[in-house]
Protein backbone atom coordinates (compact mmCIF):
# COMPACT_ATOMS: atom_id res chain seq x y z
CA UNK A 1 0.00 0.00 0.00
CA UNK A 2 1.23 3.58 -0.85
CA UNK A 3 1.80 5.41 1.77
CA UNK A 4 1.75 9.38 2.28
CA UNK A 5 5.38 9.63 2.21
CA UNK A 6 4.85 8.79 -1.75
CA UNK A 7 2.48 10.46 -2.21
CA UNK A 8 4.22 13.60 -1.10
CA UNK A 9 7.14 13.15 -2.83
CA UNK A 10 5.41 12.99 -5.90
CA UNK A 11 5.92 15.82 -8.09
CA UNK A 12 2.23 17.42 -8.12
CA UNK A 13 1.77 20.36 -10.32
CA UNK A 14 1.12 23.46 -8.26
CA UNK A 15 -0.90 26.39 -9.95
CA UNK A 16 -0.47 29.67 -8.33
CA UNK A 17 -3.19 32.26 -9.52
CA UNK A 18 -2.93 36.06 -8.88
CA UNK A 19 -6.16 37.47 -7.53
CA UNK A 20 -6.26 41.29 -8.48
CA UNK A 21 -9.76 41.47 -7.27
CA UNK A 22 -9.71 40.54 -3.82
CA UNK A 23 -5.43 40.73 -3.45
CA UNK A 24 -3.14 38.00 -2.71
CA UNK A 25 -3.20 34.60 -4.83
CA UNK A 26 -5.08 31.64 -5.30
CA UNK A 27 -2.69 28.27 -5.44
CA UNK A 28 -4.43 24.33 -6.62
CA UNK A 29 -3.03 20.83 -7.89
CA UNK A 30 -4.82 20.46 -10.96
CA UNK A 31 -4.62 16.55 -10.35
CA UNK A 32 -6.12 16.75 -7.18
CA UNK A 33 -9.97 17.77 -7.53
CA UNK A 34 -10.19 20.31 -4.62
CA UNK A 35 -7.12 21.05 -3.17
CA UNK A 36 -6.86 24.55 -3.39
CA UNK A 37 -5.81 27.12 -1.23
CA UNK A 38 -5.24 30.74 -0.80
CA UNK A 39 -2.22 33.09 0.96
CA UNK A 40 -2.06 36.74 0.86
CA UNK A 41 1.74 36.63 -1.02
CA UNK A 42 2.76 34.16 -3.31
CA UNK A 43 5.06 32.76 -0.50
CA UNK A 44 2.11 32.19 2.07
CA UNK A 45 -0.09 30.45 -1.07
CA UNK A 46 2.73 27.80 -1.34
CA UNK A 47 3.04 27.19 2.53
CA UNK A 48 -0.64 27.03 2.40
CA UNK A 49 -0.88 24.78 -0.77
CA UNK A 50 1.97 22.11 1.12
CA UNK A 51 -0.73 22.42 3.60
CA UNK A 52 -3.51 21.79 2.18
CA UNK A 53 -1.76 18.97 -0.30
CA UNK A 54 -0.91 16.81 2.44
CA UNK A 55 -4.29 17.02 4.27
CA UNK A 56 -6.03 16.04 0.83
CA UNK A 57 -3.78 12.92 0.71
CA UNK A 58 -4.20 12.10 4.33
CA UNK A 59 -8.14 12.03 4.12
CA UNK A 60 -8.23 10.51 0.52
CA UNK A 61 -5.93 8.11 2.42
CA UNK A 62 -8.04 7.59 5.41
CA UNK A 63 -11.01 6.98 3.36
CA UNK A 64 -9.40 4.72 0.70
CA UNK A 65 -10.54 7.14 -1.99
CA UNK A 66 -8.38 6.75 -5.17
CA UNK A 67 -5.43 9.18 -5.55
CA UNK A 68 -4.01 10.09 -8.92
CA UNK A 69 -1.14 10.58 -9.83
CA UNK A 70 0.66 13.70 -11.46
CA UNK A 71 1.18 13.28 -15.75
CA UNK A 72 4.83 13.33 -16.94
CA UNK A 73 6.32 13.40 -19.58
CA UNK A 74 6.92 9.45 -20.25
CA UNK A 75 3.05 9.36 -20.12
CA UNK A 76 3.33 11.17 -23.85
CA UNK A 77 4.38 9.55 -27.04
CA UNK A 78 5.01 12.69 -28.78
CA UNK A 79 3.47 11.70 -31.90
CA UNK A 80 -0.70 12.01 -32.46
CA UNK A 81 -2.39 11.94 -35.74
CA UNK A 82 -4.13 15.04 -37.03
CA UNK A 83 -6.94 15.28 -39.87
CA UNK A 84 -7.30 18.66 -41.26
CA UNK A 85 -8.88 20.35 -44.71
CA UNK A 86 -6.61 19.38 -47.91
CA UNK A 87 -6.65 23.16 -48.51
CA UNK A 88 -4.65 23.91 -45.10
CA UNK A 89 -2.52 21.20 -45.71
CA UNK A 90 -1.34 22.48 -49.32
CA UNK A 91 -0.74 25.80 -47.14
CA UNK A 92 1.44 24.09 -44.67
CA UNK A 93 3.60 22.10 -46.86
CA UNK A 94 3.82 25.62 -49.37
CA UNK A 95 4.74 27.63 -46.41
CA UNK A 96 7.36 25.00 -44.93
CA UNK A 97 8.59 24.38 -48.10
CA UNK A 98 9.33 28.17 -48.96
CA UNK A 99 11.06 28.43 -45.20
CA UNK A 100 12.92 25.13 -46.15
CA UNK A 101 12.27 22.63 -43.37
CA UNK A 102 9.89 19.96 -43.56
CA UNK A 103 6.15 20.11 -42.81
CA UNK A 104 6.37 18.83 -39.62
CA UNK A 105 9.33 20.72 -38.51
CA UNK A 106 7.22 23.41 -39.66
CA UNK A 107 4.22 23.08 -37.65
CA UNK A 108 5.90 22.15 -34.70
CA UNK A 109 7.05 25.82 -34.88
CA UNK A 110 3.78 27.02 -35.60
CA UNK A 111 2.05 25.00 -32.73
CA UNK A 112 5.36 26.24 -30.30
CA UNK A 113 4.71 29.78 -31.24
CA UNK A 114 0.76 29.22 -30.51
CA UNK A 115 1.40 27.43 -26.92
CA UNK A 116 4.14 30.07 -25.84
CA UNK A 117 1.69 32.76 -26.17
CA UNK A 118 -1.19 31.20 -24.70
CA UNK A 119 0.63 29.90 -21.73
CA UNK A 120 2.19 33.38 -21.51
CA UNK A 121 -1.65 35.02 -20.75
C-alpha cells in the first residue's frame, strides 16, 4: 500500500493564480480535484498549498478514496495523428517548403509559437 510519504514526494503540479480582485493569490493541484488554497503573497499560497496537499492525501488516504497521480512526460508519445482540410494542408507544406524545413518541422514551430503565447496570458 502507498503510503503518504509517496504520495508527497510525488511531483504534483502546483498552480499559483494572482487574484487582483480581492489581493493576494489563489494556489491548486490540478490533479487533485479540490485542493486549493489561498495566501495573501505568493510565499504564504505555497506554505498554504503544502498544507492543504498533504491534508487532501491524508483524508483521501483515510477513506481509501483513489489518488491520482501527477502526468509526466513518459506518459506522452510525442506523436498524435491530425486530420485537417486538404486546402490547409497544401498551405502548410507551401509555407514550410518556402522556409525550407519539412512540414512537420514546420508546424511544430507554428504549434510552439501558438502554446508560448497562450501559456504566456
Amino acid at each position: 500500500m502507498k503510503t503518504i510519504e509517496y504520495y508527497l514526494s510525488l511531483p504534483y503540479r502546483l498552480e499559483l493564480i494572482p487574484d487582483p480582485d480581492e489581493g493576494g493569490y489563489a494556489a491548486s493541484y490540478p490533479e487533485l480535484p479540490g485542493c486549493v488554497t489561498v495566501g495573501e503573497t505568493a510565499e504564504s499560497a505555497v506554505a498554504n498549498a503544502l498544507d492543504a496537499k498533504e491534508a487532501w492525501l491524508s483524508a483521501a488516504l483515510s477513506d481509501g478514496l483513489p489518488i491520482p497521480e501527477p502526468d509526466t512526460a513518459a506518459d506522452y508519445s510525442g506523436q498524435f495523428k491530425l486530420r485537417i482540410p486538404k486546402s490547409l494542408h497544401k498551405s502548410l507544406a507551401e509555407h514550410s517548403k518556402s522556409e525550407g524545413i519539412s512540414m512537420n518541422q514546420y508546424c511544430l514551430y507554428l504549434l510552439s509559437m501558438n502554446d508560448a503565447r497562450h501559456t504566456a496570458k
